[in-house]
N, C-alpha and C. Protein backbone atom coordinates (compact mmCIF):
# COMPACT_ATOMS: atom_id res chain seq x y z
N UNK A 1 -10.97 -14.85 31.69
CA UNK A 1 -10.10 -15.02 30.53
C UNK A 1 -8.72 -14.46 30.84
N UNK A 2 -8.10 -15.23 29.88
CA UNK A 2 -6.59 -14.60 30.74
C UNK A 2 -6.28 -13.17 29.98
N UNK A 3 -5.13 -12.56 30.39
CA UNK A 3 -4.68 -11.25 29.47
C UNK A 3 -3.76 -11.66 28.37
N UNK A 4 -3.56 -10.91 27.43
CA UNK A 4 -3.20 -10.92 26.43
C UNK A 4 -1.50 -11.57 26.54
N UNK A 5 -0.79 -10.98 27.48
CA UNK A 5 0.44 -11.13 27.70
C UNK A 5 0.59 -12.37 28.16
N UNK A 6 -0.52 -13.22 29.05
CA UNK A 6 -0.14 -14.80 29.50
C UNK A 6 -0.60 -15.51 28.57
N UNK A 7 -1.52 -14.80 27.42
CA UNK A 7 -1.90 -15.90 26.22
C UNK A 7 -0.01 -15.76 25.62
N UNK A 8 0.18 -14.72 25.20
CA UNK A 8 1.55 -14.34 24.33
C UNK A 8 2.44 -15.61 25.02
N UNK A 9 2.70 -15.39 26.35
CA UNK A 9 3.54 -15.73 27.18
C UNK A 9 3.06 -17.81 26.89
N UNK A 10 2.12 -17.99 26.97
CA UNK A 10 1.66 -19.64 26.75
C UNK A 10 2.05 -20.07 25.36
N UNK A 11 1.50 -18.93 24.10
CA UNK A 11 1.34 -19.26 22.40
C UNK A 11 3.00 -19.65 22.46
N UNK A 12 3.63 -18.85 22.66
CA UNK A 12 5.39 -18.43 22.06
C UNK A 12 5.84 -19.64 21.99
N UNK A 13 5.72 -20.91 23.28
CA UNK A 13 6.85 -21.94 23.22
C UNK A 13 6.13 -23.03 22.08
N UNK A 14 4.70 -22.68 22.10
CA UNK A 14 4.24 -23.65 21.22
C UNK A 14 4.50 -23.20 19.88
N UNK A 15 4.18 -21.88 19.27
CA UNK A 15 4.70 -21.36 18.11
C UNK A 15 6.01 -21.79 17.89
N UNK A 16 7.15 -22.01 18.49
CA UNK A 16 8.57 -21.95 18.22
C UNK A 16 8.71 -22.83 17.75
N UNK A 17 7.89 -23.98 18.96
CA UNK A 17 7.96 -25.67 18.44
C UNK A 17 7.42 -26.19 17.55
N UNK A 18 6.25 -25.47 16.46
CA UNK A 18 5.44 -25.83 15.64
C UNK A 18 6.01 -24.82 14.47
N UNK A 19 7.58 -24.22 14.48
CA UNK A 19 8.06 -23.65 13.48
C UNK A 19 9.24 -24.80 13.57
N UNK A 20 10.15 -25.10 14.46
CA UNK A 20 11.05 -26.52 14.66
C UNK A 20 10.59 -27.66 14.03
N UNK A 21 9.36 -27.80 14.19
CA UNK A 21 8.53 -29.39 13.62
C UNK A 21 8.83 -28.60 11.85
N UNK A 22 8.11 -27.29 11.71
CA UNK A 22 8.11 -27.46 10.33
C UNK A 22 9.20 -27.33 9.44
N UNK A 23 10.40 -26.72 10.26
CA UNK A 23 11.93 -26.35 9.13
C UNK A 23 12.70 -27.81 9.14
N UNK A 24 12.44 -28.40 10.41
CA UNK A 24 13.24 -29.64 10.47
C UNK A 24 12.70 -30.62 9.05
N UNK A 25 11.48 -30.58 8.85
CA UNK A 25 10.40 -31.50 7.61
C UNK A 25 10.28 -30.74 6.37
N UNK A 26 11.14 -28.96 6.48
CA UNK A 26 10.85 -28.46 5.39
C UNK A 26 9.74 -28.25 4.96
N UNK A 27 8.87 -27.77 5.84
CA UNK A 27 6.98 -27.52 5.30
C UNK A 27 6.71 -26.18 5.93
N UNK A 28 7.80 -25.15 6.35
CA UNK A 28 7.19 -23.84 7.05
C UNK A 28 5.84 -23.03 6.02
N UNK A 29 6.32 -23.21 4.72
CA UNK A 29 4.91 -22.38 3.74
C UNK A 29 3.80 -23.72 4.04
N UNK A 30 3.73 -24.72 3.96
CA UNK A 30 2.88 -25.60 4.02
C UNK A 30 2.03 -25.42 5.41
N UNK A 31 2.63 -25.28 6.11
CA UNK A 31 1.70 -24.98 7.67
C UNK A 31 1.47 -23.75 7.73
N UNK A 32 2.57 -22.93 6.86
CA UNK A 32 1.58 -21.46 6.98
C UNK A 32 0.90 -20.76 6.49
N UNK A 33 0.20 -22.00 5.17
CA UNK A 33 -1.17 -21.69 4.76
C UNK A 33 -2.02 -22.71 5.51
N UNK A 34 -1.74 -24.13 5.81
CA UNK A 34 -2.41 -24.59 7.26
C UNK A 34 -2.91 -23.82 7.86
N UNK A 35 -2.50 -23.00 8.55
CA UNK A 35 -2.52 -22.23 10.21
C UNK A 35 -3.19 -20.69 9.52
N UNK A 36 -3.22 -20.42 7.91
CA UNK A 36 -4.21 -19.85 7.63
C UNK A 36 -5.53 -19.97 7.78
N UNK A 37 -5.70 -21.41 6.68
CA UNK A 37 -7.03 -22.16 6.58
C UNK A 37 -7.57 -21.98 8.05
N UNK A 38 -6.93 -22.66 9.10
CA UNK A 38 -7.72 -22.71 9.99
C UNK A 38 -8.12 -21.95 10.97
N UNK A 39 -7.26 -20.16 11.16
CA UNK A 39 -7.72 -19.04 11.61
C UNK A 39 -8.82 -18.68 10.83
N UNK A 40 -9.19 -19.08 9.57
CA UNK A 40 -10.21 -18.34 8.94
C UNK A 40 -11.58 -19.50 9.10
N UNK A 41 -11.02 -20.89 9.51
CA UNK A 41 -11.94 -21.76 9.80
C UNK A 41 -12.57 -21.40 11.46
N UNK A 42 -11.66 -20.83 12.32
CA UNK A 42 -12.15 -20.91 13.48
C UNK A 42 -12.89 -19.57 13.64
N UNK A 43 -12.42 -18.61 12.95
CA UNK A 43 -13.01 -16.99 12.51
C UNK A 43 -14.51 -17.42 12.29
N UNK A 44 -14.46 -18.09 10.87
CA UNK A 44 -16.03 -17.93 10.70
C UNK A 44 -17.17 -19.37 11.07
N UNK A 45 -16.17 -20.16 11.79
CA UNK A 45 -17.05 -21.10 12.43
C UNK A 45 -17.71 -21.10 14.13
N UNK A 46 -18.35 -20.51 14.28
CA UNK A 46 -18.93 -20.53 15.94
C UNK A 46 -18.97 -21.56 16.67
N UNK A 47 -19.32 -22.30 16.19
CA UNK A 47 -18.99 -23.95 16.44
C UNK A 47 -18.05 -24.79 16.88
N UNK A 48 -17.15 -24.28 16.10
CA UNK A 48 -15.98 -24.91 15.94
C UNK A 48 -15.02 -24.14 17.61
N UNK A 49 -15.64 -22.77 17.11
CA UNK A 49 -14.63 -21.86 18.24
C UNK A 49 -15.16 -22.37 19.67
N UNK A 50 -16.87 -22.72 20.17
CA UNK A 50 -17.29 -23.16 20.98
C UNK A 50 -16.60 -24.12 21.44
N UNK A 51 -16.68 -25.22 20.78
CA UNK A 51 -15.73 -26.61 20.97
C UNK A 51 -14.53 -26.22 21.33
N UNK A 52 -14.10 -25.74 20.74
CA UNK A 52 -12.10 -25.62 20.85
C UNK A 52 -12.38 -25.18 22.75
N UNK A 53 -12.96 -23.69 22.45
CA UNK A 53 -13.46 -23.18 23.90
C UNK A 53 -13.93 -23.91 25.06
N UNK A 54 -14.86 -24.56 25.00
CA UNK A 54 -15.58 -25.26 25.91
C UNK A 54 -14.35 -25.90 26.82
N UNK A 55 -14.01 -25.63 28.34
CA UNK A 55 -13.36 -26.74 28.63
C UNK A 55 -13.94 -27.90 29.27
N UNK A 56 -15.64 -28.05 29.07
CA UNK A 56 -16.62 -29.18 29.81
C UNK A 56 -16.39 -30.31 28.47
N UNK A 57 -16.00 -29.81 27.52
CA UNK A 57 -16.30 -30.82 26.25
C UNK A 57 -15.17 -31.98 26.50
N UNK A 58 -15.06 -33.10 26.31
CA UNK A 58 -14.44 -34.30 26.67
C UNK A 58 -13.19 -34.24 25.40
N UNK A 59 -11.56 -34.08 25.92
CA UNK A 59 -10.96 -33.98 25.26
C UNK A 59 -11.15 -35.39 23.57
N UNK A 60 -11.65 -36.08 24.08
CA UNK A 60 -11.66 -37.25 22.49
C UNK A 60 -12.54 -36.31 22.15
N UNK A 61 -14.28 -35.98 22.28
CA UNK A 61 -14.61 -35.33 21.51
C UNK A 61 -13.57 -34.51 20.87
N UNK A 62 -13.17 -33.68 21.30
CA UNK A 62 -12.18 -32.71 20.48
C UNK A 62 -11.18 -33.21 19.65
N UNK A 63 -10.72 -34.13 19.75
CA UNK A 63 -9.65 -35.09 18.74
C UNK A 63 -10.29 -35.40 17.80
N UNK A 64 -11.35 -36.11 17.87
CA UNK A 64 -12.74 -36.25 17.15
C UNK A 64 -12.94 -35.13 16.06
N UNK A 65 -13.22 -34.26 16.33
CA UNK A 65 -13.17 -33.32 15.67
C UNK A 65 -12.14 -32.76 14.75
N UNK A 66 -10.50 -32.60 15.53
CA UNK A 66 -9.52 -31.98 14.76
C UNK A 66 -9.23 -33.00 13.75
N UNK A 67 -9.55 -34.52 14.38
CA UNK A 67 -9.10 -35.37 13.39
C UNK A 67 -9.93 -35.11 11.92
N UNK A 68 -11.65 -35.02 12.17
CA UNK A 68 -11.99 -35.12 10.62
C UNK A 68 -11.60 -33.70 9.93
N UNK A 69 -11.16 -32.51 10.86
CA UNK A 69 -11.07 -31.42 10.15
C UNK A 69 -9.74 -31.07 9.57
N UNK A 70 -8.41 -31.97 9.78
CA UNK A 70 -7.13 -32.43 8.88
C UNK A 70 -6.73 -33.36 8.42
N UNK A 71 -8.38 -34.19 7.93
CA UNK A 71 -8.19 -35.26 7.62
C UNK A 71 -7.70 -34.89 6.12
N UNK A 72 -6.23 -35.58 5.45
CA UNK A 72 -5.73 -35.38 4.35
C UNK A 72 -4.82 -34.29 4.32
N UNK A 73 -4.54 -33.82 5.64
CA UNK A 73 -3.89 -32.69 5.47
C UNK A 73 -2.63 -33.26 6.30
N UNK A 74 -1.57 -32.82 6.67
CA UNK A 74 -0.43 -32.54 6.86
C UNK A 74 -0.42 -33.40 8.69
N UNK A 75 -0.23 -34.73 8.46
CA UNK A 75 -0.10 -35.53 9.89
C UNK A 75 1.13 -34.83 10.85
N UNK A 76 2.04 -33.90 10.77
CA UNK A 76 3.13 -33.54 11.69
C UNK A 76 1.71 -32.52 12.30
N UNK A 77 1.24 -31.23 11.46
CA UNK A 77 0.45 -30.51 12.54
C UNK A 77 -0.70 -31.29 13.00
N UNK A 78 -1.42 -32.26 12.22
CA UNK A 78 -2.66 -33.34 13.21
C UNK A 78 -1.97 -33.15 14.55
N UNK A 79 -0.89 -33.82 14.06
CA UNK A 79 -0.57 -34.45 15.36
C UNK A 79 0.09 -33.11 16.41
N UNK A 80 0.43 -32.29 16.25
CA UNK A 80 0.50 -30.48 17.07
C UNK A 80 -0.64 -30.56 17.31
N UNK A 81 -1.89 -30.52 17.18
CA UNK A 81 -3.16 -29.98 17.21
C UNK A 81 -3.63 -31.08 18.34
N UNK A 82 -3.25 -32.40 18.45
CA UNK A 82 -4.16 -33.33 19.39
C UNK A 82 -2.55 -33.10 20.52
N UNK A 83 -1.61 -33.25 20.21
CA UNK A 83 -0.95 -32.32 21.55
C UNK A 83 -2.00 -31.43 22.55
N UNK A 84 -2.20 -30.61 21.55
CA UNK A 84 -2.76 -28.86 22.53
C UNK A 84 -3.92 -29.85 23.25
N UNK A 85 -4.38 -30.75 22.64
CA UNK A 85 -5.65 -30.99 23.50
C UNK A 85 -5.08 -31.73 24.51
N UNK A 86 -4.12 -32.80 24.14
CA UNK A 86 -3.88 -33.53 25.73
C UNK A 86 -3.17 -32.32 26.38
N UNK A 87 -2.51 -31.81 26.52
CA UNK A 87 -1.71 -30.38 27.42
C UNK A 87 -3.14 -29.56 27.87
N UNK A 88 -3.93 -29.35 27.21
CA UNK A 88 -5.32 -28.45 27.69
C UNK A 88 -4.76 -27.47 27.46
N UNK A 89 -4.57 -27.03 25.98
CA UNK A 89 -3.63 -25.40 25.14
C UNK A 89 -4.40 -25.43 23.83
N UNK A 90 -5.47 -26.51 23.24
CA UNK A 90 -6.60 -25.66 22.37
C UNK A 90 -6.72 -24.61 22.07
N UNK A 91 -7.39 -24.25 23.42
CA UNK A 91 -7.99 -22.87 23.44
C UNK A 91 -7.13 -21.69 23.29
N UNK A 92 -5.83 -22.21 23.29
CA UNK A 92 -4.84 -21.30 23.32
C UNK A 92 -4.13 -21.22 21.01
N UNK A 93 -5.49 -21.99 20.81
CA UNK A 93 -4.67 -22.40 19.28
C UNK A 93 -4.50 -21.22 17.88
N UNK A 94 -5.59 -20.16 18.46
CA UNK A 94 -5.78 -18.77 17.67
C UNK A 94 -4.62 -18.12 17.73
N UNK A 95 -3.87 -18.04 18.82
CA UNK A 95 -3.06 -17.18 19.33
C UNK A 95 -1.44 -18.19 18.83
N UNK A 96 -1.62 -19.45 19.21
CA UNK A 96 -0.77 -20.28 18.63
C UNK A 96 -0.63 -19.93 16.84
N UNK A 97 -1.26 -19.97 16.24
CA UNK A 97 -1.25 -20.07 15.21
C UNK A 97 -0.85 -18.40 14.24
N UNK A 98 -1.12 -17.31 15.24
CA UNK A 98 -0.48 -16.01 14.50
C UNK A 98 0.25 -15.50 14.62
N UNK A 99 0.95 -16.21 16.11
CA UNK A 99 2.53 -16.44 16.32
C UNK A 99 3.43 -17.25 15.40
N UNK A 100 2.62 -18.43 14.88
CA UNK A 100 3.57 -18.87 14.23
C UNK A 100 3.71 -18.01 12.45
N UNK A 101 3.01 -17.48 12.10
CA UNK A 101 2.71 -16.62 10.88
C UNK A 101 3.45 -15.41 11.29
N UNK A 102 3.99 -15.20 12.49
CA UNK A 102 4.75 -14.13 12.85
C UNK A 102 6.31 -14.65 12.55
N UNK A 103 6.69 -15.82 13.07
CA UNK A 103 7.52 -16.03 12.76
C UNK A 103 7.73 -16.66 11.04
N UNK A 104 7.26 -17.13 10.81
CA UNK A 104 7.29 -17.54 9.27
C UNK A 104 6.97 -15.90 8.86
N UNK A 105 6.76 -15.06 9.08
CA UNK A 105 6.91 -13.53 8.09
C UNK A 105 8.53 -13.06 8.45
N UNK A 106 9.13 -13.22 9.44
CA UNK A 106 10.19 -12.73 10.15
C UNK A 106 10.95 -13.53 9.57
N UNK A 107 10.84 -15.05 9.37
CA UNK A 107 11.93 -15.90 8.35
C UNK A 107 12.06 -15.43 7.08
N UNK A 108 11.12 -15.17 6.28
CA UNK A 108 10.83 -14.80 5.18
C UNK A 108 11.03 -13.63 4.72
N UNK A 109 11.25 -12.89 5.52
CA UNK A 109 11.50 -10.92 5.43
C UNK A 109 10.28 -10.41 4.94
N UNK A 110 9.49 -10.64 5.44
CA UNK A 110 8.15 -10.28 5.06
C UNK A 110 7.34 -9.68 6.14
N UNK A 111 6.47 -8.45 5.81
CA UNK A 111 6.08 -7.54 6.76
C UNK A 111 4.53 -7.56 7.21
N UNK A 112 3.84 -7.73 7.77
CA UNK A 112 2.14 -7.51 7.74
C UNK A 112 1.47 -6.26 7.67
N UNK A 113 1.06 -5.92 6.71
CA UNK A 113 0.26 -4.47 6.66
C UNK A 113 -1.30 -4.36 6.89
N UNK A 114 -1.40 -4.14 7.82
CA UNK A 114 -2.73 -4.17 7.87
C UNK A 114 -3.82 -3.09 7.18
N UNK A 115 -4.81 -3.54 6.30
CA UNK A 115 -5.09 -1.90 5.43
C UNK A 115 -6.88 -1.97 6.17
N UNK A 116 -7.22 -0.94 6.10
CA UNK A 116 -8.15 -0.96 6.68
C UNK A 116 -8.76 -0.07 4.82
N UNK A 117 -10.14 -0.04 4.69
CA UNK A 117 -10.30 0.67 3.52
C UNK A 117 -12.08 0.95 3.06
N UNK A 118 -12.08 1.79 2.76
CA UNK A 118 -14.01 2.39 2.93
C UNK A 118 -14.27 1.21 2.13
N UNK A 119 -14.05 0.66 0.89
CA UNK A 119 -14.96 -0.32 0.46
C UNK A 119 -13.81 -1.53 -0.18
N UNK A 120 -13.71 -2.96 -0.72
CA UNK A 120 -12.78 -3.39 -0.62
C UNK A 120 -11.65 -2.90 -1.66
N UNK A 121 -10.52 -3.19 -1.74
CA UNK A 121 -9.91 -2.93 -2.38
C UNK A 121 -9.01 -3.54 -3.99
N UNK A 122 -8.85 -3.21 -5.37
CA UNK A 122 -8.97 -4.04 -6.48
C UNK A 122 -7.33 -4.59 -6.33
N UNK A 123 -7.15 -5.74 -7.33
CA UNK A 123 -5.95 -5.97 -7.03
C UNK A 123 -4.82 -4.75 -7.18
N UNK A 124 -5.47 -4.45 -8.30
CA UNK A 124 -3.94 -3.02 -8.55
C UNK A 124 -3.72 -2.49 -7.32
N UNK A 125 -5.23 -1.74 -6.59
CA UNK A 125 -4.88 -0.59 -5.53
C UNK A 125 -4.18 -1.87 -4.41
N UNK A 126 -4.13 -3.72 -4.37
CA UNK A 126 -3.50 -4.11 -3.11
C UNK A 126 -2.15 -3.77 -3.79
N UNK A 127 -1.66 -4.12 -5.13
CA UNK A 127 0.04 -3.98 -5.16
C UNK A 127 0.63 -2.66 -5.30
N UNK A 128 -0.61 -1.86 -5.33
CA UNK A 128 0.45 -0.55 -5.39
C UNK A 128 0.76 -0.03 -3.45
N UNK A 129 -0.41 -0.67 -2.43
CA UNK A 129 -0.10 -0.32 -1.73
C UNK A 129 1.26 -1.51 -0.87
N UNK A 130 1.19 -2.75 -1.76
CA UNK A 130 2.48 -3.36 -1.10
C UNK A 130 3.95 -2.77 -1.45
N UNK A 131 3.85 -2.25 -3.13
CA UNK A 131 5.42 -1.44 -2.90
C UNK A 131 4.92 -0.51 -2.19
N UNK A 132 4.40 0.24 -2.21
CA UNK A 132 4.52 1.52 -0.94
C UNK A 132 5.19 1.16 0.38
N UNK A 133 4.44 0.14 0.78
CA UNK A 133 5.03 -0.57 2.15
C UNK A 133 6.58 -1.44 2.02
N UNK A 134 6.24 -1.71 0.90
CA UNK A 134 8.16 -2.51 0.52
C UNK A 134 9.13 -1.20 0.59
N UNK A 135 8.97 0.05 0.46
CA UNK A 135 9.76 0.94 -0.16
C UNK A 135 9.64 1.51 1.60
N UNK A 136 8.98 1.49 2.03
CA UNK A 136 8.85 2.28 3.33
C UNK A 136 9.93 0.94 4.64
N UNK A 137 9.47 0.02 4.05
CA UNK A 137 10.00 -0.91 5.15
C UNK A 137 11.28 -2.01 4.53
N UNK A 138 11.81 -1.73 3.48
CA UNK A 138 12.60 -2.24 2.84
C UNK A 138 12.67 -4.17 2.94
N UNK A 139 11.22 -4.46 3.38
CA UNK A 139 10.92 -5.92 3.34
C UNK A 139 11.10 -6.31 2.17
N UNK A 140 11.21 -7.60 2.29
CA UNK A 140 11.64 -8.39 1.31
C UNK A 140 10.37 -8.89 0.26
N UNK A 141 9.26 -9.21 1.17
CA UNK A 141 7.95 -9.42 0.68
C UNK A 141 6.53 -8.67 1.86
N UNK A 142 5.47 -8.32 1.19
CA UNK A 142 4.49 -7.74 2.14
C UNK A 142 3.17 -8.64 2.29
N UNK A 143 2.32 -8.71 3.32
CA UNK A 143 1.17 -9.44 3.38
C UNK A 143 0.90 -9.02 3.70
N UNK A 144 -0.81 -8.98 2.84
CA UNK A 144 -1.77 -7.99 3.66
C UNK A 144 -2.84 -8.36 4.44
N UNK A 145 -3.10 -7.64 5.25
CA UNK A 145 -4.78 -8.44 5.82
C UNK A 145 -5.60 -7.48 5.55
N UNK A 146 -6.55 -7.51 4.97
CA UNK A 146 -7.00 -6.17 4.37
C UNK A 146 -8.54 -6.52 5.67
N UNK A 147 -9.58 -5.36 5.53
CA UNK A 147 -10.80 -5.33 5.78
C UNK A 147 -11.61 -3.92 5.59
N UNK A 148 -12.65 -3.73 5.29
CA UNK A 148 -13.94 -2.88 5.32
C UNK A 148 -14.53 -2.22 6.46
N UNK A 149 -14.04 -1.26 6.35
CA UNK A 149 -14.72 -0.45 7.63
C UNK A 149 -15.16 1.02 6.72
N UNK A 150 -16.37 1.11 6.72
CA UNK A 150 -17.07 1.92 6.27
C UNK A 150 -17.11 3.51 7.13
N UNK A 151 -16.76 3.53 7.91
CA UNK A 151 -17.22 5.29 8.71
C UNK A 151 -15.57 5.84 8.25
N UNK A 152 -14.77 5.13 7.49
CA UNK A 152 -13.60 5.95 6.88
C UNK A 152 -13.93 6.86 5.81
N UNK A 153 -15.12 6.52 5.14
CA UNK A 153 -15.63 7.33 4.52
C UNK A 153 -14.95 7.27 2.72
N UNK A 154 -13.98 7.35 2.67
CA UNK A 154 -13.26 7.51 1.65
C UNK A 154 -11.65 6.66 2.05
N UNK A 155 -10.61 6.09 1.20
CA UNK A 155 -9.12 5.96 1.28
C UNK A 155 -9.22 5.05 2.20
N UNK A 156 -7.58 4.95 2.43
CA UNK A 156 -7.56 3.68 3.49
C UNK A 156 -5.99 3.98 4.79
N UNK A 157 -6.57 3.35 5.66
CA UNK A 157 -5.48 3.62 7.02
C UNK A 157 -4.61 2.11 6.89
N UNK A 158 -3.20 2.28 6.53
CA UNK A 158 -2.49 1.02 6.42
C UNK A 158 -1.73 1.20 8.13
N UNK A 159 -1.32 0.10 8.46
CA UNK A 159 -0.66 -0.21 9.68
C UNK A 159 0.39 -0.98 9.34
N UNK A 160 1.46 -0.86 9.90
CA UNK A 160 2.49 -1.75 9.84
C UNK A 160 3.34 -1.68 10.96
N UNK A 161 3.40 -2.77 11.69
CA UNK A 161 3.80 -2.45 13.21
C UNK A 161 3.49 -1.48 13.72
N UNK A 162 4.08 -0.32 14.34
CA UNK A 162 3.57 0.24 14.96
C UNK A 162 3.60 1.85 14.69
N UNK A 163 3.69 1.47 12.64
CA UNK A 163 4.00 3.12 12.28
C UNK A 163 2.01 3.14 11.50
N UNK A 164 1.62 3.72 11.45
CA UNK A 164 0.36 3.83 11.00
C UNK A 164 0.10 5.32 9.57
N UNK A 165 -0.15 4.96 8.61
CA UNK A 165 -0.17 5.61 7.56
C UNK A 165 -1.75 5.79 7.70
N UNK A 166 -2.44 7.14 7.56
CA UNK A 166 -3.77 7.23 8.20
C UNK A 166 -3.90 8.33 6.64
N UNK A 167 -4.64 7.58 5.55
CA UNK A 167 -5.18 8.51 4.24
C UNK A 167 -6.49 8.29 4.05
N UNK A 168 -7.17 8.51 5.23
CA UNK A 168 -8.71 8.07 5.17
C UNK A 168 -9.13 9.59 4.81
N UNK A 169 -10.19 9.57 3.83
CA UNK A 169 -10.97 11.23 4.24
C UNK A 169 -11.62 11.19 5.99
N UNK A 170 -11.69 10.24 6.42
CA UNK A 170 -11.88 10.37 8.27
C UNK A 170 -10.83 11.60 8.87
N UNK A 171 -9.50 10.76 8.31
CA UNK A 171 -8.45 11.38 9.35
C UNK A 171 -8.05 12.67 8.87
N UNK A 172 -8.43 13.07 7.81
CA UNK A 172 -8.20 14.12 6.54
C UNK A 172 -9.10 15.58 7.56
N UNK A 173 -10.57 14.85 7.65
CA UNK A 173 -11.63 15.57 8.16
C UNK A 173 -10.68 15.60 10.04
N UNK A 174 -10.24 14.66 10.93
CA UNK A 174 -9.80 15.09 12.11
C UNK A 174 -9.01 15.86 12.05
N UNK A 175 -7.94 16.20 11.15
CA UNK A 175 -6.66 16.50 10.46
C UNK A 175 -6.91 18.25 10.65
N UNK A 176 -7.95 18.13 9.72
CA UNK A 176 -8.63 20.07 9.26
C UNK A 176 -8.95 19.98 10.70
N UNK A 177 -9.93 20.17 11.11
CA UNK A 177 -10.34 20.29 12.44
C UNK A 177 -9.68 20.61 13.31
N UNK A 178 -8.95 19.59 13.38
CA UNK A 178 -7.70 20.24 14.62
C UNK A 178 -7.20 21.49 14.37
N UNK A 179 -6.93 21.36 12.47
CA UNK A 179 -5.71 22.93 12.31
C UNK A 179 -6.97 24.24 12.68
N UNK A 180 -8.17 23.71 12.56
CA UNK A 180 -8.84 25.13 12.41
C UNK A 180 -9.31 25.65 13.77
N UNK A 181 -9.62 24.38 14.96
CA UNK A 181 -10.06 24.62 16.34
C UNK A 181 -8.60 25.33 17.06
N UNK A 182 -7.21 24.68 16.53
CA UNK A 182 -6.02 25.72 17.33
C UNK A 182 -5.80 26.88 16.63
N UNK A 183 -6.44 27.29 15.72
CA UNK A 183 -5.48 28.73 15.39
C UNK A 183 -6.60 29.67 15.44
């Protein structure tokens, strides 16, 4: 498998060009709930990720496929999507696709917070933690990706690039510890 940096280094020119296709047609929010749908389609489909993966599978099969799975949806990305297959950059389409949500957040002034949180979280506790993050990062708008990780015990660890807000009773409990093992 390749490393992270030659996927980055492959996604980028296709992301750029599949943000060009969409400002030129005026559809950047339209593909970038597209390019939602279908990270969360390839997330929880095994199947689907196999196929994309497989490079023994016969590229029509795979057209085959993307075709019935945007069928009714938005023919400029169909047609991005049976690209990647004739180029043989499919497999490269996960990584394609959160590049381009990178740039559509960066057009938009909009920040990604990632919250991590002991059990999920209600709408109030998501908007009180997006102004927190609006006020900290003076973005224009915030998105969250939230998820459940239970050994936090209590609270939640938000991320936002590369500053990390850590209010878990976890880090609370590493926190004491430390002060009491140095003094």
């Amino acid at each position: 498998m390749k490393s992270n940096v030659e996927t980055a280094e492959i996604a980028q020119p296709y992301a750029q060009a599949l943000m060009s296709v969409a400002q030129s047609k005026n559809l950047t929010e339209e593909f970038g709930n597209d390019a939602r749908s279908l990270l969360d389609l390839l997330q929880n489909s095994q199947q689907l990720r196999s196929l994309i993966d497989n490079p023994f599978i016969a590229p029509d099969s795979k057209k085959a496929v993307i075709s019935q799975i945007s069928e009714g949806g938005n023919p400029y990305l169909r047609n991005f999507l049976l690209l990647l297959v004739d180029k043989r950059r499919i497999f490269f389409l996960d990584q394609i696709l959160k590049q381009y949500l990178a740039l559509l957040r960066q057009l938009n002034q909009t920040v990604l917070a990632e919250v991590s949180s002991a059990i999920p979280l209600s709408p109030e506790q998501e908007q009180a933690i997006k102004e927190r993050v609006i006020a900290i990062t003076n973005a224009r708008q915030v998105e969250l990706e939230t998820k459940v990780d239970s050994e936090l015990i209590g609270g939640v660890i938000i991320k936002v690039g590369s500053q990390v807000i850590d209010a878990s009773l976890r880090g609370q409990l590493r926190r004491l510890s430390l002060r009491l093992t140095s003094g």
